[in-house]
C-alpha atoms as a PDB file:
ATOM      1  CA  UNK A   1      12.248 -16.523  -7.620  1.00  0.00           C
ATOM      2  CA  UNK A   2      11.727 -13.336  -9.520  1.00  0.00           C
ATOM      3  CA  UNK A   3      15.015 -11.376  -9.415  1.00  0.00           C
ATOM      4  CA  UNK A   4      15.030  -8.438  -6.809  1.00  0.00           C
ATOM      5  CA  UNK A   5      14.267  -4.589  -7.647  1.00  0.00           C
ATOM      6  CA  UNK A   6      18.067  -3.109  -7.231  1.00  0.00           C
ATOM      7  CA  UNK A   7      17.187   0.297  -8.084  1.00  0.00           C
ATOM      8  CA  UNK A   8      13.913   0.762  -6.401  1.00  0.00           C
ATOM      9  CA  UNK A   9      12.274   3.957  -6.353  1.00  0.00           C
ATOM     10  CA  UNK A  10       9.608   6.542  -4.952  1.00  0.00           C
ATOM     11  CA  UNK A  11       8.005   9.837  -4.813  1.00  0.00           C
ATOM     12  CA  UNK A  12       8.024  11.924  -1.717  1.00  0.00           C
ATOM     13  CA  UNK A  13       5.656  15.453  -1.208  1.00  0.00           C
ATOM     14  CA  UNK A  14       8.094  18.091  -0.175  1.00  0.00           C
ATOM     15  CA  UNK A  15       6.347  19.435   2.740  1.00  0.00           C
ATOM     16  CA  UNK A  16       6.016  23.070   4.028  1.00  0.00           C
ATOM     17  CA  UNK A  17       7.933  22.674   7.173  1.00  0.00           C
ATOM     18  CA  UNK A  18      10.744  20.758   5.789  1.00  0.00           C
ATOM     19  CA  UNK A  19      11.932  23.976   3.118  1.00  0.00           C
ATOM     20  CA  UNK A  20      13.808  27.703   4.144  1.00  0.00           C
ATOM     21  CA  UNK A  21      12.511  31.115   3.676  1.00  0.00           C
ATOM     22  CA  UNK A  22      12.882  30.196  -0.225  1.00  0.00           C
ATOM     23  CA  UNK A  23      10.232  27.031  -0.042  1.00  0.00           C
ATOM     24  CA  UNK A  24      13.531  25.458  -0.994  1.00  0.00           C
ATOM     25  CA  UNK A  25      13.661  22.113   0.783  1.00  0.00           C
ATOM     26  CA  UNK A  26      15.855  22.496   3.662  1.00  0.00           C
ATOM     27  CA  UNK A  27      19.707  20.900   3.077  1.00  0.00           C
ATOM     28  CA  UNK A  28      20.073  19.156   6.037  1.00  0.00           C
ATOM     29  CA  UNK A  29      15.853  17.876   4.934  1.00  0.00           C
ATOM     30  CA  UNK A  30      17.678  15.798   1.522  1.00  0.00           C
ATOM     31  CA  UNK A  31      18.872  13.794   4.144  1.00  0.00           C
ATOM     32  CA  UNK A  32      15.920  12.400   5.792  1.00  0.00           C
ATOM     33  CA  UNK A  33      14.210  12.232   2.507  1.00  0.00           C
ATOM     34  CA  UNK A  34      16.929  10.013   1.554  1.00  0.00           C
ATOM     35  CA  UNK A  35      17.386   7.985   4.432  1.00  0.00           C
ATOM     36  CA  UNK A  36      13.670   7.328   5.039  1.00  0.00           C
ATOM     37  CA  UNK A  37      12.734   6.656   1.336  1.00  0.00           C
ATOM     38  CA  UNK A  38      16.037   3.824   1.311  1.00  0.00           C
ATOM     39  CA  UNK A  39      14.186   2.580   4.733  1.00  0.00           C
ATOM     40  CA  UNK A  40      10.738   2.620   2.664  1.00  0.00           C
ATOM     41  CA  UNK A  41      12.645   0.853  -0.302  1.00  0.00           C
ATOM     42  CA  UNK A  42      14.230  -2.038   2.095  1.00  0.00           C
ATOM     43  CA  UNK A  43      11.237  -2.730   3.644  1.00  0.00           C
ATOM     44  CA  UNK A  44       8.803  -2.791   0.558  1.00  0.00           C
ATOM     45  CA  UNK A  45      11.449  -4.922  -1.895  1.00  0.00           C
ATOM     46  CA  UNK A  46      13.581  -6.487   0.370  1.00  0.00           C
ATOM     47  CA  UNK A  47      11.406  -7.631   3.069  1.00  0.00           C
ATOM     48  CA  UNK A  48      14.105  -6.094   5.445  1.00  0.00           C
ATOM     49  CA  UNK A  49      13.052  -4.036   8.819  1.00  0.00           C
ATOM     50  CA  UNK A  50      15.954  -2.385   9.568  1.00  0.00           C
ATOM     51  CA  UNK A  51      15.395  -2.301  13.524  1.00  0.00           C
ATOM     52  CA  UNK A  52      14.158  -6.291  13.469  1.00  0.00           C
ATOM     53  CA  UNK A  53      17.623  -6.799  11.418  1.00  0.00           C
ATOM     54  CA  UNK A  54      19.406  -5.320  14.391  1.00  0.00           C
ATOM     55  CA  UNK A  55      17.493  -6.595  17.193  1.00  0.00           C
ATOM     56  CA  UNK A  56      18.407 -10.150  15.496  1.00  0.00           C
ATOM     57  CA  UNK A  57      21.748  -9.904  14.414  1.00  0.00           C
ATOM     58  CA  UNK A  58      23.159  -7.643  17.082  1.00  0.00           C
ATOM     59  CA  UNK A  59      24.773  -5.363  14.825  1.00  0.00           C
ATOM     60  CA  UNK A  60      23.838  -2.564  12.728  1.00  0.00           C
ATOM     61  CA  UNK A  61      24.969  -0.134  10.074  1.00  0.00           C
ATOM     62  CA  UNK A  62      26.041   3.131  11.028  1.00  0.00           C
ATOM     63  CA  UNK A  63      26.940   5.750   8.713  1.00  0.00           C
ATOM     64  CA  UNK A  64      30.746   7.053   8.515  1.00  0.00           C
ATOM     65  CA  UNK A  65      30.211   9.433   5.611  1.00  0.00           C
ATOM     66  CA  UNK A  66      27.956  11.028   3.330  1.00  0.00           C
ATOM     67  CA  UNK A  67      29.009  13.176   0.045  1.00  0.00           C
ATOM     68  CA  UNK A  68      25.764  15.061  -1.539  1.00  0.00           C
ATOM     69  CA  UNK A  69      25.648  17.330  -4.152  1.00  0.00           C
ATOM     70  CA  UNK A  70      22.446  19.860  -4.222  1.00  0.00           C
ATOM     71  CA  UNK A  71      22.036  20.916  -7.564  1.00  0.00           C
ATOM     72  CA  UNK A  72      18.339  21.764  -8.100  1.00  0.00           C
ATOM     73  CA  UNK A  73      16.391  23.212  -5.639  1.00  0.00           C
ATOM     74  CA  UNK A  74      13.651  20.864  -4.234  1.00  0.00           C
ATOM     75  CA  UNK A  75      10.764  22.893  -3.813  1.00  0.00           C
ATOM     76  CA  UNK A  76       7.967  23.247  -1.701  1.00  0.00           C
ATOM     77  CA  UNK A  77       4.517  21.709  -2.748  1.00  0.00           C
ATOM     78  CA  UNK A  78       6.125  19.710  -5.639  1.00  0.00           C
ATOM     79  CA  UNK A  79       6.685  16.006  -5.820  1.00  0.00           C
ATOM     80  CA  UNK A  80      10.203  14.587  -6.217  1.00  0.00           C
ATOM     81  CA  UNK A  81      11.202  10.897  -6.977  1.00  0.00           C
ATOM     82  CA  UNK A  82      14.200   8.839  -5.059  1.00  0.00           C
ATOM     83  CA  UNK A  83      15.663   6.289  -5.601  1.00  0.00           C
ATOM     84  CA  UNK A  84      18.511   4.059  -3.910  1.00  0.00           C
ATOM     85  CA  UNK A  85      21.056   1.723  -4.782  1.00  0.00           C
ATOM     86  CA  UNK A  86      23.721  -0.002  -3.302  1.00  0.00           C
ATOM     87  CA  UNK A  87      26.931   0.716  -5.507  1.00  0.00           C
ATOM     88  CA  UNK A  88      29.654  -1.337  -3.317  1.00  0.00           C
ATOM     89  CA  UNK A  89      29.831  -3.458  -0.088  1.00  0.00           C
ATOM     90  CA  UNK A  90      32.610  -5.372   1.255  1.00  0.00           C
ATOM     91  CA  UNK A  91      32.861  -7.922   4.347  1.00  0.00           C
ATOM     92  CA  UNK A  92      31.833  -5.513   6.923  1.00  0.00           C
ATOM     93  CA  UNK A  93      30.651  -1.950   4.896  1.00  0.00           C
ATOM     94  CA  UNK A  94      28.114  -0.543   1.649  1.00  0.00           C
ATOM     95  CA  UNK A  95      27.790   2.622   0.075  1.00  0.00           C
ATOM     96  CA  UNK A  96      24.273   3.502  -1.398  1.00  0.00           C
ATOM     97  CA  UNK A  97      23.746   6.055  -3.454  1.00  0.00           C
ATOM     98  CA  UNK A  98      20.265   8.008  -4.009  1.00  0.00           C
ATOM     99  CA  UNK A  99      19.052  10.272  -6.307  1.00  0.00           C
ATOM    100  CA  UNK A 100      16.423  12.962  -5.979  1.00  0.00           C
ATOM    101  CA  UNK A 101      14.692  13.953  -9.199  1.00  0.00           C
ATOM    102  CA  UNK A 102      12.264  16.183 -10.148  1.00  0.00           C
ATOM    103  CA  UNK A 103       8.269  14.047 -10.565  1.00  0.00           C
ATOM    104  CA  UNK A 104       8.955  13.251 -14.186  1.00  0.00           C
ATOM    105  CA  UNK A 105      12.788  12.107 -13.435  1.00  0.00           C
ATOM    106  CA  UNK A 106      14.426  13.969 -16.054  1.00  0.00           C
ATOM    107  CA  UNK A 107      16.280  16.455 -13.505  1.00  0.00           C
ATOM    108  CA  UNK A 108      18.669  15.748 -11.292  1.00  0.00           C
ATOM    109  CA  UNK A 109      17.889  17.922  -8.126  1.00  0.00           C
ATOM    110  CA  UNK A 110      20.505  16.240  -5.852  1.00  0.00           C
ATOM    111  CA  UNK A 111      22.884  12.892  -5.122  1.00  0.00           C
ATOM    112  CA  UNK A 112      24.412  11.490  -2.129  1.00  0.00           C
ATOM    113  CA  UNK A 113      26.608   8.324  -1.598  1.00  0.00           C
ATOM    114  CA  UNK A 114      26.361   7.031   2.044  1.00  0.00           C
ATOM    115  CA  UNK A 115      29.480   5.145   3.386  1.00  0.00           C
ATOM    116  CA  UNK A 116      28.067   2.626   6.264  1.00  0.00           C
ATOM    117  CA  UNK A 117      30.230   0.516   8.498  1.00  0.00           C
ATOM    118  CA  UNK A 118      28.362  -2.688   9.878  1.00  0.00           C
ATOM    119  CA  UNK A 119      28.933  -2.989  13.539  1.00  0.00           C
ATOM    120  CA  UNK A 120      28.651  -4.850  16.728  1.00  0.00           C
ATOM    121  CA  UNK A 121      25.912  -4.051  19.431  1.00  0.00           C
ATOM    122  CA  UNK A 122      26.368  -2.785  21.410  1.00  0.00           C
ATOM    123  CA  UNK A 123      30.405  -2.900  21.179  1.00  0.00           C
ATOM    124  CA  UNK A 124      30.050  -0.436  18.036  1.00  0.00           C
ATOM    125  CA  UNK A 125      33.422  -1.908  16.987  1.00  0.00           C
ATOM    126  CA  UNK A 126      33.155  -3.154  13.099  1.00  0.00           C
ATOM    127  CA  UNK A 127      31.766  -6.832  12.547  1.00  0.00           C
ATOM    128  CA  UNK A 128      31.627  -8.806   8.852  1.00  0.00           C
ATOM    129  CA  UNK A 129      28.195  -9.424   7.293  1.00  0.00           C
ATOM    130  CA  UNK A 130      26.819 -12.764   7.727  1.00  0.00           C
ATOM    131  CA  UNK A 131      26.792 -15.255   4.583  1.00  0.00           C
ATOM    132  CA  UNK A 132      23.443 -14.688   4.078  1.00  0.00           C
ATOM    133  CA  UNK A 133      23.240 -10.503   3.800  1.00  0.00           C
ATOM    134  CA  UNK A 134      26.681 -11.238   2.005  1.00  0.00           C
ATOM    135  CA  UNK A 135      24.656 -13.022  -0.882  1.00  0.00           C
ATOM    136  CA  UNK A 136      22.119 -10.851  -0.308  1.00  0.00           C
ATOM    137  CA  UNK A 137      24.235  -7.781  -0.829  1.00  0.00           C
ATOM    138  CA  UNK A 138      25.798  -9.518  -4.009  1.00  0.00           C
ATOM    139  CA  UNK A 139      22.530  -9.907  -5.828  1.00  0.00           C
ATOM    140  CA  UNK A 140      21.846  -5.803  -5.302  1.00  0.00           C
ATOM    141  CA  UNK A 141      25.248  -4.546  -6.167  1.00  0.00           C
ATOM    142  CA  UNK A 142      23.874  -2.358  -9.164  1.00  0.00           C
ATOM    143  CA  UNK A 143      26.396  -2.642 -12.589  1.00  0.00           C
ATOM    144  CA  UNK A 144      27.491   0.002 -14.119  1.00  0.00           C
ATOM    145  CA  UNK A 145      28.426   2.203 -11.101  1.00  0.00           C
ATOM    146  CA  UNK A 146      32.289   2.034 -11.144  1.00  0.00           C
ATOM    147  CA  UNK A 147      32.312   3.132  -7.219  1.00  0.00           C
ATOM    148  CA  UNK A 148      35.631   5.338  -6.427  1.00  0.00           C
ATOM    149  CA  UNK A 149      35.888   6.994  -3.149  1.00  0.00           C
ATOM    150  CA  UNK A 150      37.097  10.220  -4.904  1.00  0.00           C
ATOM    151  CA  UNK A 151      35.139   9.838  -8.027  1.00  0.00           C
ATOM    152  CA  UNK A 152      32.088  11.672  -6.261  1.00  0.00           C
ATOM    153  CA  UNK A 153      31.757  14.366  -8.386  1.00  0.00           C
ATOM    154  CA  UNK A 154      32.669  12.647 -11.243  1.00  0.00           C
ATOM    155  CA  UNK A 155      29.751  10.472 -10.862  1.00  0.00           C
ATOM    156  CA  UNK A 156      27.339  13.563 -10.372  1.00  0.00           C
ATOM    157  CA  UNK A 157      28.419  14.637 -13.636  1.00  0.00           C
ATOM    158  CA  UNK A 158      28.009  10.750 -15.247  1.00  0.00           C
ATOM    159  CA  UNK A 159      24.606  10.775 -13.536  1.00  0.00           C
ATOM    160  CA  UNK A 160      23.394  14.612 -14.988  1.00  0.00           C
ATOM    161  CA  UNK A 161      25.109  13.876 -18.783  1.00  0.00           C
ATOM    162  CA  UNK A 162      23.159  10.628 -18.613  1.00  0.00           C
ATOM    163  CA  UNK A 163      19.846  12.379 -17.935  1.00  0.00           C
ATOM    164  CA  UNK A 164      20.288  15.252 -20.133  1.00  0.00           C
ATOM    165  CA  UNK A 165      21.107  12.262 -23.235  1.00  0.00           C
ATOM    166  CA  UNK A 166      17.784  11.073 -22.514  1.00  0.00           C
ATOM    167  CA  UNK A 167      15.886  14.242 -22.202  1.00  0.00           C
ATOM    168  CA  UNK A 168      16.941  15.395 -25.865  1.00  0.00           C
ATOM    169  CA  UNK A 169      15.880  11.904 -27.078  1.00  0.00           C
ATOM    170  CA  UNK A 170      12.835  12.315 -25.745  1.00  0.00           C
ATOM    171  CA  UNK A 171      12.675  15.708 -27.508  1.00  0.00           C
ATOM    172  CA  UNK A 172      12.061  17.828 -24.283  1.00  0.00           C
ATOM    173  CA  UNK A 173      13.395  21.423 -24.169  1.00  0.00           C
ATOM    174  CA  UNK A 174      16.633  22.047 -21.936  1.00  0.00           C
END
């Protein structure tokens, strides 16, 4: 078995209706860019359908928290990539975190971590993972990502010192 994509990734149109006044993409738009590319990414590399999953387990992931950082404006007309990764999980909880880039990836436009709690349906009280999404979960824990509940910003900054590294490599212009 070929080993599974852990940072997958995509490229989204940012649509007309979805920016402000400035053909900025809307703030509270990152966030269904986000969440429905990570449902695109599931589905396409992971074979997972996040309703199915529910419907068979009985339980579901629900989102406690999200930190994002907008640092580049998104805007209208122009293509942007995401991608999505899962940079912890415990018995009964993940955090992913996703990136939006500009179309060639060497710009940060914005991050977000996503803190999910796995829960009981339709209880909503917090259930553990079954063995098999626990193994599953272990095999797309991305390395590298030192996750820290306060270390947010910290990573933002990792992430954008990372990218600008590679963009003078590559010889392009700040």
């Amino acid at each position: 078995m070929s080993a599974l994509v852990k940072t997958p990734e995509t490229t989204h149109h940012v649509y007309f209706q979805d920016c402000d006044m400035l053909g900025h993409l809307n703030n509270a738009r990152y966030l269904d860019y986000f969440l429905n590319a990570r449902e695109d990414h599931t589905t396409a590399h992971y074979a997972l359908n996040m309703g199915e999953l529910a419907r068979e387990q009985k339980a579901a992931w629900v989102i406690t928290k999200h930190h994002i950082s907008y640092l580049k404006p998104a805007r209208q007309g122009t293509r942007v990539r995401i991608s999505s990764q899962l940079i912890h999980f415990d018995n009964s909880s993940l955090v992913l975190e996703m990136q939006m880039r500009d179309e060639s990836g060497a710009r940060l436009l914005a991050l977000m971590w996503s803190e999910m709690a796995y829960v009981a349906m339709p209880a909503g009280t917090r259930t553990d993972h079954a063995n098999a999404m626990m193994d599953l979960l272990d095999e797309l824990d991305v390395e590298g990502v030192d996750y820290d509940p306060d270390g947010f910003d910290e990573r933002v900054k990792e992430v954008r010192q990372q990218l600008k590294k590679q963009r003078r490599a590559a010889g392009s212009e700040e």
